[in-house]
C-alpha atoms as a PDB file:
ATOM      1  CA  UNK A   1      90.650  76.242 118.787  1.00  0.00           C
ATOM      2  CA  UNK A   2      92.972  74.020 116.891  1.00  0.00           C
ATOM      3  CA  UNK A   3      92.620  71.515 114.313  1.00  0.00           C
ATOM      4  CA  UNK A   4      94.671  69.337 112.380  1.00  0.00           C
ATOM      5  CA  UNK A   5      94.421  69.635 108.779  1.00  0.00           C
ATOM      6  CA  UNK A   6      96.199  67.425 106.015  1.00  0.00           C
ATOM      7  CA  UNK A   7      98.291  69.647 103.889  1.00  0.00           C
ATOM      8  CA  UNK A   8     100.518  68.676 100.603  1.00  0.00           C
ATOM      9  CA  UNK A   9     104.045  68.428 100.704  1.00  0.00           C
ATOM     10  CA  UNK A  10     104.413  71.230  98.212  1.00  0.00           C
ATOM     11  CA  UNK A  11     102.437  73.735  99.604  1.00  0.00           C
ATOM     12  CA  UNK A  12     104.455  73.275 103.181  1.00  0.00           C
ATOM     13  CA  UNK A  13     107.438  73.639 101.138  1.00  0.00           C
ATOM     14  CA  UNK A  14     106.480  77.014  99.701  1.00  0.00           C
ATOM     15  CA  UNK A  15     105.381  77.691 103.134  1.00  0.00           C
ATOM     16  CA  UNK A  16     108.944  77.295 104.849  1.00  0.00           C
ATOM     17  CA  UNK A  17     110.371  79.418 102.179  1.00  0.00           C
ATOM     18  CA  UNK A  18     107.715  82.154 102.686  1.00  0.00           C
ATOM     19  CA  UNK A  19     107.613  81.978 106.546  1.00  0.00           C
ATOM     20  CA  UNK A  20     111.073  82.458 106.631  1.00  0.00           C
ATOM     21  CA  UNK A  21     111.378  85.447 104.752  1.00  0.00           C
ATOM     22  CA  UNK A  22     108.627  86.846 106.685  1.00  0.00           C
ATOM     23  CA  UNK A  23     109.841  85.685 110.587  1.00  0.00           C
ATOM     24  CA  UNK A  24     106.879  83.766 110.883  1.00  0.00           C
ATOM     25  CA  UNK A  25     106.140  80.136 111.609  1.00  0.00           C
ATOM     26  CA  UNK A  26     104.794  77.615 108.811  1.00  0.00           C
ATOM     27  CA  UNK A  27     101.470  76.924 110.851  1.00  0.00           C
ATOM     28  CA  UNK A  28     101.130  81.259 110.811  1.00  0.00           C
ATOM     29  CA  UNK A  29     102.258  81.427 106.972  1.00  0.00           C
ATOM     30  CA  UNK A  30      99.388  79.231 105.939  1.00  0.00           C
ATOM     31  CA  UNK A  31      97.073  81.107 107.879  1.00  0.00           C
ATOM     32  CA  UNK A  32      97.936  84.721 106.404  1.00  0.00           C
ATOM     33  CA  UNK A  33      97.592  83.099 103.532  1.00  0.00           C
ATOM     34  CA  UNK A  34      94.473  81.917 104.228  1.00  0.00           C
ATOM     35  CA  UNK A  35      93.320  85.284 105.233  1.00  0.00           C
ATOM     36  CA  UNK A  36      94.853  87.158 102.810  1.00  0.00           C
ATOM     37  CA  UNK A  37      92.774  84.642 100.186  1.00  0.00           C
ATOM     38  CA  UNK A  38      89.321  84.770 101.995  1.00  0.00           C
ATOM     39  CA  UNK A  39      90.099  89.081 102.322  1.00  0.00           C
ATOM     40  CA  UNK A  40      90.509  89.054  98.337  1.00  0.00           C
ATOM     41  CA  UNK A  41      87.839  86.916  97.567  1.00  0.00           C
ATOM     42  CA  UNK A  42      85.573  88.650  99.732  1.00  0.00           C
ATOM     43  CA  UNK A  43      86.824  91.878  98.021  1.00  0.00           C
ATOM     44  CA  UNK A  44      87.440  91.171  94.249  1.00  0.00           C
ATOM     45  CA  UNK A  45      87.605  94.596  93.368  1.00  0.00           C
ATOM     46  CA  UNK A  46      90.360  95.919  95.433  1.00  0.00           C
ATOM     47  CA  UNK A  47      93.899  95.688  94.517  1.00  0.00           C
ATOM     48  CA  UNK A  48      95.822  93.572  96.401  1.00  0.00           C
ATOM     49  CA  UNK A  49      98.557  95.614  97.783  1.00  0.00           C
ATOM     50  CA  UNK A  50      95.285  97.504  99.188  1.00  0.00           C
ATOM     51  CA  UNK A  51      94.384  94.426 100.853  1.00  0.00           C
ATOM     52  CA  UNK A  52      97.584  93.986 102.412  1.00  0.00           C
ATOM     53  CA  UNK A  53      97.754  97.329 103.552  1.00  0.00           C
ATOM     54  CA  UNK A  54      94.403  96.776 105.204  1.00  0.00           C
ATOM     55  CA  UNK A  55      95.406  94.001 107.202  1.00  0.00           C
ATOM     56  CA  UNK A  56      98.645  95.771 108.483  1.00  0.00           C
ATOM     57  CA  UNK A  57      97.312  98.839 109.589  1.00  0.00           C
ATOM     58  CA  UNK A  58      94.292  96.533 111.185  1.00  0.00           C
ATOM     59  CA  UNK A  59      97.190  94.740 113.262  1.00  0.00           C
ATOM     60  CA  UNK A  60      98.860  98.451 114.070  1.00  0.00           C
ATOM     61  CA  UNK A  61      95.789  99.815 115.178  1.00  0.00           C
ATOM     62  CA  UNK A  62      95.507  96.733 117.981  1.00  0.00           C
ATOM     63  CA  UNK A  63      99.033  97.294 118.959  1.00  0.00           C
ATOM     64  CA  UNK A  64      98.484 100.844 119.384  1.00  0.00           C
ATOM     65  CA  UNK A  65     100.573 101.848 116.942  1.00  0.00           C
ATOM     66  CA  UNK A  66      98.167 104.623 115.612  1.00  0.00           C
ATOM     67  CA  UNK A  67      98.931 108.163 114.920  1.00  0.00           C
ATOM     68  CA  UNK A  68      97.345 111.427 114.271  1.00  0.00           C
ATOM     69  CA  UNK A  69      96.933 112.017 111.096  1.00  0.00           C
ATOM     70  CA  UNK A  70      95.649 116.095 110.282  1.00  0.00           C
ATOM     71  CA  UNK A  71      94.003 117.048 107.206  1.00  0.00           C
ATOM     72  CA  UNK A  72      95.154 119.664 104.657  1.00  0.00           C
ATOM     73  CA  UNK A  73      98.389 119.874 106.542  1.00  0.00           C
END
């Protein structure tokens, strides 16, 4: 489901900018953003660059991009 939101002018600027560099649309910018905001607030003591990580390798592992990983190897 969809909804229309009003958004200021200056944070669909930054968006463009962003979503660009990344190959991703201004609609999908926002909303990484707004992940990547709720994931850190709902995890304040995690760096980051952890929480990043995170949400990549959640978005690998549903692409089946996984591989084996052995310990002490």
């Amino acid at each position: 489901m969809s909804t229309a939101l009003k958004l200021s002018d200056d944070l669909v600027e930054m968006a463009k900018t962003h979503a660009a560099a990344e190959h991703r649309s201004v609609p999908k910018q926002i909303e990484y953003w707004a992940r990547l905001g709720k994931a850190v607030d709902d995890n304040p003591g995690l760096p980051l660059q952890f929480i990043k990580d995170t949400l990549l390798a959640v978005q690998e592992a549903k692409a089946g991009q996984l591989t084996t990983y052995t310990f002490g190897v």
